[in-house]
C-alpha atoms as a PDB file:
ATOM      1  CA  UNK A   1     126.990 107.868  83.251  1.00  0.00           C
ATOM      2  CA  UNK A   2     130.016 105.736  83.789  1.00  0.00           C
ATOM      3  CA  UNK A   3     129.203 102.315  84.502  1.00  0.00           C
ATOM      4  CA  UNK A   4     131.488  99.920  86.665  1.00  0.00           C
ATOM      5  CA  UNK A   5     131.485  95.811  87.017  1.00  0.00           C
ATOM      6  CA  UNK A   6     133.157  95.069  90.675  1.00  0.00           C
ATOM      7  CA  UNK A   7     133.078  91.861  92.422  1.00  0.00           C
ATOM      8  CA  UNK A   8     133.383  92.378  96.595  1.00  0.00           C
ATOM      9  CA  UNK A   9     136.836  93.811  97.541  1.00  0.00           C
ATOM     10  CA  UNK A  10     137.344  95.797  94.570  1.00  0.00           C
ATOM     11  CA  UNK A  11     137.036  99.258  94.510  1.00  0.00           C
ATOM     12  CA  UNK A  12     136.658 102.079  92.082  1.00  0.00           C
ATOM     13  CA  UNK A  13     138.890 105.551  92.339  1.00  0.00           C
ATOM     14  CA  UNK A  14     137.565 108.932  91.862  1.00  0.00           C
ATOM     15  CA  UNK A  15     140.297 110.718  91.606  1.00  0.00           C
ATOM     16  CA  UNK A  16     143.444 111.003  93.837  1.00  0.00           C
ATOM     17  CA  UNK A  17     141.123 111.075  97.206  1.00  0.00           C
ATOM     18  CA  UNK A  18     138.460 108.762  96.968  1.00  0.00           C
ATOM     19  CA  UNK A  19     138.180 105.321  96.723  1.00  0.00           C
ATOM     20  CA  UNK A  20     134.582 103.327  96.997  1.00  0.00           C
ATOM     21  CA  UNK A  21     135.099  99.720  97.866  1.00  0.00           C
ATOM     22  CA  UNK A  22     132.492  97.011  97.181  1.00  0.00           C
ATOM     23  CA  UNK A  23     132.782  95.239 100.863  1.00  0.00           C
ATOM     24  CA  UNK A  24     129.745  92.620 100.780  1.00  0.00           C
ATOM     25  CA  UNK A  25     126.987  91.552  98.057  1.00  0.00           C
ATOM     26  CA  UNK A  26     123.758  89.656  99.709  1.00  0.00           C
ATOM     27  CA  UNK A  27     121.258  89.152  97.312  1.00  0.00           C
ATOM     28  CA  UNK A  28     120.007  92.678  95.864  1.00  0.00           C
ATOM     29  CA  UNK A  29     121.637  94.316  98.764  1.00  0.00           C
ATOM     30  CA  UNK A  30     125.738  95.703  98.227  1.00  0.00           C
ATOM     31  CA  UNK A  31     127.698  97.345 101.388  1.00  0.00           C
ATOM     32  CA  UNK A  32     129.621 100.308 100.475  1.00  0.00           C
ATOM     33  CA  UNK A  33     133.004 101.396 101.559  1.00  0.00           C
ATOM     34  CA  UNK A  34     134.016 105.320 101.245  1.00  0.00           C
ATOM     35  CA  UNK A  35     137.161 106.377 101.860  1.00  0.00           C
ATOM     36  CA  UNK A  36     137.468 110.030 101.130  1.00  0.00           C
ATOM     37  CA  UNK A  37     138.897 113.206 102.932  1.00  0.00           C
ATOM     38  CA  UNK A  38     136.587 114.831 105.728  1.00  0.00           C
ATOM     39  CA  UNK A  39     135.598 117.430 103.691  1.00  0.00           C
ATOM     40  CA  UNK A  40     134.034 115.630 101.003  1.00  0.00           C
ATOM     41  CA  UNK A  41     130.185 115.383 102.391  1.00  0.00           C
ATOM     42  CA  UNK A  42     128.691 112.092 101.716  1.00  0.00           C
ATOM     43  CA  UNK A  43     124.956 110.919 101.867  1.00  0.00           C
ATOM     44  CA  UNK A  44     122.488 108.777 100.385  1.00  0.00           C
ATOM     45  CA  UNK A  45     120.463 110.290  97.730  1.00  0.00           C
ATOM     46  CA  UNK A  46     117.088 110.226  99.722  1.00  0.00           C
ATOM     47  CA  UNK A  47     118.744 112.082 102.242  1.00  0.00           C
ATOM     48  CA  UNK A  48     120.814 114.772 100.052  1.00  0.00           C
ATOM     49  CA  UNK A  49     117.288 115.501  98.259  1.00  0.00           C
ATOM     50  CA  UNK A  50     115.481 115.966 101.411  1.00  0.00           C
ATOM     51  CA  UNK A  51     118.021 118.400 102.502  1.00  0.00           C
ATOM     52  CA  UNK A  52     118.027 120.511  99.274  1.00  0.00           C
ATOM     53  CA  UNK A  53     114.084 120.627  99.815  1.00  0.00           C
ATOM     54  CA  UNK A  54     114.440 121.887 103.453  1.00  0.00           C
ATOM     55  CA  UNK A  55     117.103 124.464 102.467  1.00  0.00           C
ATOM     56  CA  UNK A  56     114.690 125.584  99.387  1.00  0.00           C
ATOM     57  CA  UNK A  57     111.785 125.757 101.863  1.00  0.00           C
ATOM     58  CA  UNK A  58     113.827 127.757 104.186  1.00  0.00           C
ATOM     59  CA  UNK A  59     115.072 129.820 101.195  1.00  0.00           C
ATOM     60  CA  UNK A  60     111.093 131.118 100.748  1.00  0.00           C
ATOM     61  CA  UNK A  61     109.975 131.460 103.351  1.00  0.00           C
ATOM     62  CA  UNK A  62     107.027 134.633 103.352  1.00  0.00           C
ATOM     63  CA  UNK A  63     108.022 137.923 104.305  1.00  0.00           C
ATOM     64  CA  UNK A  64     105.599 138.338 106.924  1.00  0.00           C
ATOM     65  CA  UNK A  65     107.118 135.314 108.887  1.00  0.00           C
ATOM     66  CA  UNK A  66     110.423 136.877 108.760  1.00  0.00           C
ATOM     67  CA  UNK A  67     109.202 140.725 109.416  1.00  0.00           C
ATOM     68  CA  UNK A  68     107.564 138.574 112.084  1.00  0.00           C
ATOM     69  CA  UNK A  69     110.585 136.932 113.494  1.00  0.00           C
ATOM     70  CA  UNK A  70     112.540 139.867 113.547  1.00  0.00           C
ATOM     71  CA  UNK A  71     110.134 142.262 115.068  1.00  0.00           C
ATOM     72  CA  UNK A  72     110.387 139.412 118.072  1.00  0.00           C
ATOM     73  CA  UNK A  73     114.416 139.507 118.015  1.00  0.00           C
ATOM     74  CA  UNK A  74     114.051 143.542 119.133  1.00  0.00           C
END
């Protein structure tokens, strides 16, 4: 792990595309700029895990369901 000292206004570059920006500090609290291209998906952790659980759920989900679901498609 790479780690960074920035004071507000400063910003680090990851590569040639993105640039995170340190834009306020309140107490333990520090507001992120991103500038990157569209493509690049961004999200807070929380949020990125959650995701990866739903898609694993979805991922194994029984047979039965699915023989289920399809038999209700015909």
């Amino acid at each position: 792990m790479l780690v960074l000292t920035r004071k507000q206004q400063q910003s680090i570059q990851i590569g040639e595309d993105i640039e995170i920006k340190v834009l306020a500090v309140d107490g333990d609290q520090v507001k992120l700029g991103i500038e990157a291209p569209k493509s690049v998906e961004i999200y807070r952790k929380e949020i990125f895990l959650e995701i990866q659980q739903q898609n694993n759920d979805a991922i194994n989900i029984p047979n039965d369901l699915v023989d289920l679901l399809n038999k209700k498609e015909k």
